[in-house]
PDB file of N, CA and C in Angstrom:
ATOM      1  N   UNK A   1       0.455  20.127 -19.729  1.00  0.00           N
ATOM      2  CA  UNK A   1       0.842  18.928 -18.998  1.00  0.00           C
ATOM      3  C   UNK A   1       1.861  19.285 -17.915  1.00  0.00           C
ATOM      4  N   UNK A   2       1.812  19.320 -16.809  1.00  0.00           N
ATOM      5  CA  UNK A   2       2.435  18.847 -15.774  1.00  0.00           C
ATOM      6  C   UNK A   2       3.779  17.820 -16.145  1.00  0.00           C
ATOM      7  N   UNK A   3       4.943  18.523 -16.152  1.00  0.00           N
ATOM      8  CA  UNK A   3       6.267  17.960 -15.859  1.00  0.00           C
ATOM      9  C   UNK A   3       6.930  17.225 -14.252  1.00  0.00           C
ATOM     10  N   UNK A   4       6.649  16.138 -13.978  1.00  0.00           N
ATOM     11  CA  UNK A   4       6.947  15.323 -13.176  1.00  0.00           C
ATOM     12  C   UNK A   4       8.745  15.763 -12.524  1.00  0.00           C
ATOM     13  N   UNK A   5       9.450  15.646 -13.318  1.00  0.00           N
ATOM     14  CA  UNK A   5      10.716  16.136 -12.620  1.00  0.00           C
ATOM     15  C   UNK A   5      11.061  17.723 -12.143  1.00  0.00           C
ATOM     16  N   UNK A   6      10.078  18.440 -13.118  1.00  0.00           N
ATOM     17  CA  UNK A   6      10.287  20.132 -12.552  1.00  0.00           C
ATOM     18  C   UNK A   6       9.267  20.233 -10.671  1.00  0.00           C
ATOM     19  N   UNK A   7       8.125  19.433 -10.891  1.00  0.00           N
ATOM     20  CA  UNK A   7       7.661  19.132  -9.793  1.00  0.00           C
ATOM     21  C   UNK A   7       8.318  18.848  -8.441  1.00  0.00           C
ATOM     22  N   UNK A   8       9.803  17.719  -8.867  1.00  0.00           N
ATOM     23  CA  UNK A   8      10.162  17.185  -7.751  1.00  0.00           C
ATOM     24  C   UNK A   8      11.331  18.029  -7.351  1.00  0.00           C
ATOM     25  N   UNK A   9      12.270  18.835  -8.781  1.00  0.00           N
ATOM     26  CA  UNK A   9      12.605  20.037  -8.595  1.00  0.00           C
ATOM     27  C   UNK A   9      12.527  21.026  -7.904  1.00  0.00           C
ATOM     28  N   UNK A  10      11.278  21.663  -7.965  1.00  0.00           N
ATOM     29  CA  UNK A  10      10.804  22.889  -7.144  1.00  0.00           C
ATOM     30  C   UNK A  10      10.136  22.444  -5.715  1.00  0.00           C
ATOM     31  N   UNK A  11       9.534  21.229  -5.694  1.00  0.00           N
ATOM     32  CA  UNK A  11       9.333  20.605  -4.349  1.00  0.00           C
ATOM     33  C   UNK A  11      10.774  20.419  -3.457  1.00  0.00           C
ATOM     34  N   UNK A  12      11.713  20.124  -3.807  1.00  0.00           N
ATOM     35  CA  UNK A  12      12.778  19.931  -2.743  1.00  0.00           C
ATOM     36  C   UNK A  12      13.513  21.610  -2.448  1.00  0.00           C
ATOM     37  N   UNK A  13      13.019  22.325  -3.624  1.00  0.00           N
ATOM     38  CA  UNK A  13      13.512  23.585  -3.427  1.00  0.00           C
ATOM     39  C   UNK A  13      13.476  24.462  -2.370  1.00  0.00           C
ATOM     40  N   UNK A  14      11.595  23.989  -2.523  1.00  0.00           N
ATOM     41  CA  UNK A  14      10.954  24.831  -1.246  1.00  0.00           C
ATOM     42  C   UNK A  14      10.950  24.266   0.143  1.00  0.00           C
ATOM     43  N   UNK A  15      11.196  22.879  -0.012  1.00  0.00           N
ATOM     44  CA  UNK A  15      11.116  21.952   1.428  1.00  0.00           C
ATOM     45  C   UNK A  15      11.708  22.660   2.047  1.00  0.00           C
ATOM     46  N   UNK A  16      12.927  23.168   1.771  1.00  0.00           N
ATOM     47  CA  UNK A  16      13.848  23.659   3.208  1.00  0.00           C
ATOM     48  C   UNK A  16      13.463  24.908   3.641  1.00  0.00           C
ATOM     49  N   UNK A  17      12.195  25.102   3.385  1.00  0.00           N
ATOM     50  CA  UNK A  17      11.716  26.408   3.742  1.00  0.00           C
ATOM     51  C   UNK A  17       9.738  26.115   4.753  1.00  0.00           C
ATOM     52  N   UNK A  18       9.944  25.132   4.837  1.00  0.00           N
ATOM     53  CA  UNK A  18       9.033  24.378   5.401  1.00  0.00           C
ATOM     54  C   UNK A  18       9.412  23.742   6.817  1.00  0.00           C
ATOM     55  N   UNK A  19       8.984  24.193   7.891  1.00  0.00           N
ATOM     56  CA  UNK A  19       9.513  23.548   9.362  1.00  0.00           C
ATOM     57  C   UNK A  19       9.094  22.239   9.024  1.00  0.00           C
ATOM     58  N   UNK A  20      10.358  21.627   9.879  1.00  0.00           N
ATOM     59  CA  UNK A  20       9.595  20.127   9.884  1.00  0.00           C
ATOM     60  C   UNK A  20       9.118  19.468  10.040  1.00  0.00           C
ATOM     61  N   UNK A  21       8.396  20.459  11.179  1.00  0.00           N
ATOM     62  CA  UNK A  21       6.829  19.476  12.019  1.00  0.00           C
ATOM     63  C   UNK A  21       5.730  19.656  11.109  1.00  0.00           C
ATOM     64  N   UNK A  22       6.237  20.775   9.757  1.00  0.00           N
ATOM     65  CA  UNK A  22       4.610  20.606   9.051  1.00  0.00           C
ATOM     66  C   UNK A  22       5.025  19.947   7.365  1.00  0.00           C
ATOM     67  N   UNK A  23       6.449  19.221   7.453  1.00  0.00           N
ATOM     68  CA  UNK A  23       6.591  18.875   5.928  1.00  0.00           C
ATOM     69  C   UNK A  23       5.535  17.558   5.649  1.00  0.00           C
ATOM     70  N   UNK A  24       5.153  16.895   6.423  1.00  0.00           N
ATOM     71  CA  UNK A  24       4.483  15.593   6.630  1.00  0.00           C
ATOM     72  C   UNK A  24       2.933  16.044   5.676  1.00  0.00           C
ATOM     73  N   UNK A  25       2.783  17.135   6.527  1.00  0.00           N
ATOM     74  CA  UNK A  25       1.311  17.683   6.019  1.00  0.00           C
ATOM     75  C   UNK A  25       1.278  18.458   4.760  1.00  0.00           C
ATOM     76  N   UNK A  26       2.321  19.054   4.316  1.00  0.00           N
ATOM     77  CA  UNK A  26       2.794  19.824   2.927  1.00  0.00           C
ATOM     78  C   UNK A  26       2.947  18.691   2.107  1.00  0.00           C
ATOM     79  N   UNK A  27       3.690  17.619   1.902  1.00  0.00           N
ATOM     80  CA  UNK A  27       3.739  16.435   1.027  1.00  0.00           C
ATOM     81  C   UNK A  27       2.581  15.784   0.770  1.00  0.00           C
ATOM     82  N   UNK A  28       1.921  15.597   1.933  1.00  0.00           N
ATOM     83  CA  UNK A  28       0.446  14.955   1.687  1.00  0.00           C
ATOM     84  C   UNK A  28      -0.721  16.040   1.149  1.00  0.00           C
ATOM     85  N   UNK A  29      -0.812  17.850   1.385  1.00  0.00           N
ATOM     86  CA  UNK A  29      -1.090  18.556   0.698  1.00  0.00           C
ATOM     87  C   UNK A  29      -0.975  18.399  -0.844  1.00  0.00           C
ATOM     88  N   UNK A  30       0.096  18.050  -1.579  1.00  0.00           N
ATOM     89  CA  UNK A  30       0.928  18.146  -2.561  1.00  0.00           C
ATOM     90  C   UNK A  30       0.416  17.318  -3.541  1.00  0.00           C
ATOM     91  N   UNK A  31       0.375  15.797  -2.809  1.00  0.00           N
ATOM     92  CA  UNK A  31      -0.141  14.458  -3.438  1.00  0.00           C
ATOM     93  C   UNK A  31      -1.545  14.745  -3.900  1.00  0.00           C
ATOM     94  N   UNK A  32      -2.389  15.106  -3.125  1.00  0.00           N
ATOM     95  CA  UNK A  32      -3.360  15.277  -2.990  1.00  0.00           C
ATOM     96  C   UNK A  32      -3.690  16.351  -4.175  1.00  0.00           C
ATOM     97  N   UNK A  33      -3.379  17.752  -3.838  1.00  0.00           N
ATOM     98  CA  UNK A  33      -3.344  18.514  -5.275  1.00  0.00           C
ATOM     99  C   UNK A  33      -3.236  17.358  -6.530  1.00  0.00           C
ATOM    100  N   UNK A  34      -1.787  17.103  -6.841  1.00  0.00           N
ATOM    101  CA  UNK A  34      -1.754  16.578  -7.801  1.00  0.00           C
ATOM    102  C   UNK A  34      -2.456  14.740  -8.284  1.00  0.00           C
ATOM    103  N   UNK A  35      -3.092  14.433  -7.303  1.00  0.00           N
ATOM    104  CA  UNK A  35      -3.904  13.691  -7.760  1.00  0.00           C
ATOM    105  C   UNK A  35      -5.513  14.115  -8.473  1.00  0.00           C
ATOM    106  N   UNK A  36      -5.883  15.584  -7.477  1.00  0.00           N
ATOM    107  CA  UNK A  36      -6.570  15.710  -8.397  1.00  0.00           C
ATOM    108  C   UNK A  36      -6.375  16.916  -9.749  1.00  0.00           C
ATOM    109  N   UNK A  37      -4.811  16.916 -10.222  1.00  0.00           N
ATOM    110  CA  UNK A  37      -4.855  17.527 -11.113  1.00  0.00           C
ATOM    111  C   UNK A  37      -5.003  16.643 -12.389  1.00  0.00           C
ATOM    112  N   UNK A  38      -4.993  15.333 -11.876  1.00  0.00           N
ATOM    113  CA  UNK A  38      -5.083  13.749 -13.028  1.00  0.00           C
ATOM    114  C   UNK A  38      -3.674  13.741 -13.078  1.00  0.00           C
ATOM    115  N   UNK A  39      -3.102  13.776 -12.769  1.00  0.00           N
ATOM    116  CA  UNK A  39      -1.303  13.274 -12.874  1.00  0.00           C
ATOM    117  C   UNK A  39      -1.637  11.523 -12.790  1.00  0.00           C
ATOM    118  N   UNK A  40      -0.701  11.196 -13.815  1.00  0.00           N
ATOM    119  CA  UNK A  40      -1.025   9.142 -13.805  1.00  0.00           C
ATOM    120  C   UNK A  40      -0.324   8.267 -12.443  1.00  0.00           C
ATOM    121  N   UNK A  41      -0.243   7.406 -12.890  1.00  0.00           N
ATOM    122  CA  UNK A  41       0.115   6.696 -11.139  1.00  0.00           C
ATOM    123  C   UNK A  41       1.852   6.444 -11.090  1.00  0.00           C
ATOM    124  N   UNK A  42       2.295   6.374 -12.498  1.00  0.00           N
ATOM    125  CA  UNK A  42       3.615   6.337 -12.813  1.00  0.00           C
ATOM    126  C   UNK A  42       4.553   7.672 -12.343  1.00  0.00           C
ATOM    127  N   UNK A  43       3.804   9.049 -12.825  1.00  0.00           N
ATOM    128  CA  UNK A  43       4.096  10.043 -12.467  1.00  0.00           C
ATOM    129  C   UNK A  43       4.058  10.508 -10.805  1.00  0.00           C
ATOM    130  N   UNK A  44       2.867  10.026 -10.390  1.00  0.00           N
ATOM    131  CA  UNK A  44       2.566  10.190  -8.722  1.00  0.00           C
ATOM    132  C   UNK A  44       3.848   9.371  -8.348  1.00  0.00           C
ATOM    133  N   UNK A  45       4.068   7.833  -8.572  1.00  0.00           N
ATOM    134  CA  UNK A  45       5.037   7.364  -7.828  1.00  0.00           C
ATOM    135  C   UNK A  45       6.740   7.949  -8.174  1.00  0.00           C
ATOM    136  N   UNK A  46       6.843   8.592  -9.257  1.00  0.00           N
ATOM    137  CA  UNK A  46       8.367   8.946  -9.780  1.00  0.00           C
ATOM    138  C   UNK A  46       8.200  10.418  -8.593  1.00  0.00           C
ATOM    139  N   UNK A  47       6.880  10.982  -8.020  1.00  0.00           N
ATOM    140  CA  UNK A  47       7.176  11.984  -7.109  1.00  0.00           C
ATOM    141  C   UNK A  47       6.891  11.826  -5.851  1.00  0.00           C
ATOM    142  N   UNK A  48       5.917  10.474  -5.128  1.00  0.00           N
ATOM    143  CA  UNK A  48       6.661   9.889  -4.414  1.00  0.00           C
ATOM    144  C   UNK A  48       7.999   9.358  -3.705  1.00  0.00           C
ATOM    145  N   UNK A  49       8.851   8.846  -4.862  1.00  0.00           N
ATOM    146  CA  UNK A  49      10.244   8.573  -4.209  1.00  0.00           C
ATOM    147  C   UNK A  49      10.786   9.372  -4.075  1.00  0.00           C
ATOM    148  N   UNK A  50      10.500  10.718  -4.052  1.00  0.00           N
ATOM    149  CA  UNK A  50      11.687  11.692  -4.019  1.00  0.00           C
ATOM    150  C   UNK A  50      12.410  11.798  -2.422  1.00  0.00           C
ATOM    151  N   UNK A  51      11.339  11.443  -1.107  1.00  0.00           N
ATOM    152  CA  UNK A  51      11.734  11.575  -0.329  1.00  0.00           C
ATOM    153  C   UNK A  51      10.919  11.277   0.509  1.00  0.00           C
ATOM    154  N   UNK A  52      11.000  10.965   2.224  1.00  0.00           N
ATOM    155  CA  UNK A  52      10.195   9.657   3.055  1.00  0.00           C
ATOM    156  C   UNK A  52       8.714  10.605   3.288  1.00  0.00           C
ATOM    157  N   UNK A  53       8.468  11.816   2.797  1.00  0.00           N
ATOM    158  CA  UNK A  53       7.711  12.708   3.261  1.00  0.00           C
ATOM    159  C   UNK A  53       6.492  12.312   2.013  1.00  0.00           C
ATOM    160  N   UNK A  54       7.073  12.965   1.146  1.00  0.00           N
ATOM    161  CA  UNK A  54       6.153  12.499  -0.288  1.00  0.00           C
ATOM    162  C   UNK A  54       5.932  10.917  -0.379  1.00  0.00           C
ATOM    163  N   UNK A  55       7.054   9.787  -0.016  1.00  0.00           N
ATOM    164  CA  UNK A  55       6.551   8.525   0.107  1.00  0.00           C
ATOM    165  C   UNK A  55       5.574   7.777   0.573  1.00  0.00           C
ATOM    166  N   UNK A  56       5.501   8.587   1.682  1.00  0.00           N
ATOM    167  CA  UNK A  56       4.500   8.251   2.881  1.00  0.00           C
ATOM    168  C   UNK A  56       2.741   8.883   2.503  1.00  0.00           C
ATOM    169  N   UNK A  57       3.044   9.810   1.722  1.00  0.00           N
ATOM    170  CA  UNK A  57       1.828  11.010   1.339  1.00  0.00           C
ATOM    171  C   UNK A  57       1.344   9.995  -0.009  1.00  0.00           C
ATOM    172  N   UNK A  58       2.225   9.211  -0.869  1.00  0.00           N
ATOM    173  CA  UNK A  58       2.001   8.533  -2.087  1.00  0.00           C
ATOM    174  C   UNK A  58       1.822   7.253  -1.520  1.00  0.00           C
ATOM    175  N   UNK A  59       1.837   6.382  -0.595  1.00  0.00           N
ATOM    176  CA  UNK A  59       1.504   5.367   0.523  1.00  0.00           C
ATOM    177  C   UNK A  59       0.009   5.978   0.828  1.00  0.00           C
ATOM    178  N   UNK A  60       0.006   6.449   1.628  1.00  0.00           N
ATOM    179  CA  UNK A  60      -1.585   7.368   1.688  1.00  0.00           C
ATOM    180  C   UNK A  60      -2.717   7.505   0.685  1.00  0.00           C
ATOM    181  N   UNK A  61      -1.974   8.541   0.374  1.00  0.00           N
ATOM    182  CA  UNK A  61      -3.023   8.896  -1.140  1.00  0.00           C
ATOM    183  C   UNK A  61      -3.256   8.057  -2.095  1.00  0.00           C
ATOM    184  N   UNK A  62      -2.465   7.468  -2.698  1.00  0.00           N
ATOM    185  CA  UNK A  62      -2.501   6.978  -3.730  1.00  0.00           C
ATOM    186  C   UNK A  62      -2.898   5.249  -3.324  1.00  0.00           C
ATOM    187  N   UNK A  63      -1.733   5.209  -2.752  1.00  0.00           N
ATOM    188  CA  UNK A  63      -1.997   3.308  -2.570  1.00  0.00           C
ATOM    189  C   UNK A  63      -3.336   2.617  -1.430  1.00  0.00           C
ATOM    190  N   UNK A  64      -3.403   4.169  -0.546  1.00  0.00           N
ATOM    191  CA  UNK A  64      -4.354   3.844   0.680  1.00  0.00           C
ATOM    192  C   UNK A  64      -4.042   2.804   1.882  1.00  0.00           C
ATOM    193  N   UNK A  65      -2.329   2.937   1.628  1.00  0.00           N
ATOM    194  CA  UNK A  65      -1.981   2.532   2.660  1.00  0.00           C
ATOM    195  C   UNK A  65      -2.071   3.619   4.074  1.00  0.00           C
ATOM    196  N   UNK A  66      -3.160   2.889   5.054  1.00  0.00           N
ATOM    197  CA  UNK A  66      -2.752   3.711   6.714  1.00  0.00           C
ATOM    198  C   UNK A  66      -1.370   3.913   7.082  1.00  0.00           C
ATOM    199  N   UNK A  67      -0.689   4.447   7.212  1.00  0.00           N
ATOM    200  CA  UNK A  67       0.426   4.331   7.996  1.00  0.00           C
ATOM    201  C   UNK A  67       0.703   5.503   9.137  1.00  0.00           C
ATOM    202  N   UNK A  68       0.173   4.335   9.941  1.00  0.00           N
ATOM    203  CA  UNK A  68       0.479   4.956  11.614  1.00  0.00           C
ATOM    204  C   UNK A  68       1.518   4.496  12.358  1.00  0.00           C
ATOM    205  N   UNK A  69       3.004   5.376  12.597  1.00  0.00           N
ATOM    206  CA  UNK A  69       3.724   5.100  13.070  1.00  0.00           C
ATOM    207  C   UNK A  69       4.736   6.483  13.085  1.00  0.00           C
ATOM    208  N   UNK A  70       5.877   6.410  13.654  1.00  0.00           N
ATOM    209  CA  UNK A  70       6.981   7.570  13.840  1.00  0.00           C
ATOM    210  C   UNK A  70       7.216   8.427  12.268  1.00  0.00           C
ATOM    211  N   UNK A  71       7.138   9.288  12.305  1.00  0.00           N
ATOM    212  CA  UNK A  71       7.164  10.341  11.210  1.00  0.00           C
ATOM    213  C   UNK A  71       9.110  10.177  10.813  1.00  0.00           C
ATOM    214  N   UNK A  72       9.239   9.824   9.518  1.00  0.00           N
ATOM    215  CA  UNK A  72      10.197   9.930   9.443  1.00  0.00           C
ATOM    216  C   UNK A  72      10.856  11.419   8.560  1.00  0.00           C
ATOM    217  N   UNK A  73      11.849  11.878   9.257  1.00  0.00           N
ATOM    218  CA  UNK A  73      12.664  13.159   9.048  1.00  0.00           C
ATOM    219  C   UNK A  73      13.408  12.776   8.071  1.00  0.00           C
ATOM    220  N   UNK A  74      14.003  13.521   7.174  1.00  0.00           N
ATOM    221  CA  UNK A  74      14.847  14.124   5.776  1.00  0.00           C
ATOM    222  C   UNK A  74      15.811  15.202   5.978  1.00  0.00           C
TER     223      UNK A  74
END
């Protein structure tokens, strides 16, 4: 099983090692993996909030919200 907080752990670890014109596309990479690793929707959203990058990727992926507008930075 997939641990939800070591996830959001090692995700902010590596962010700062990620330029920031491509964290948008790494978070939504991420979601995506772990949706289809079966992670539940409780778990997707506790790694969603971690930050506006993964929010937006869990808006997307998960909820299927479009969101077209200014990329927000972290």
């Amino acid at each position: 099983m997939i641990d939800a907080a070591m996830l959001v752990e090692t995700y902010l670890s590596m962010k700062e090692y990620v330029p920031s014109k491509d964290r948008q596309a790494a978070a939504d990479q991420l979601l995506s993996y772990l949706v289809d690793a079966g992670l539940n929707d409780e778990e997707l959203e506790e790694i969603g909030s971690t930050d506006n990058f993964l929010k937006r990727a869990f808006d997307e992926t998960v909820l299927g919200n479009d969101l077209n507008g200014d990329d927000e930075d972290d």
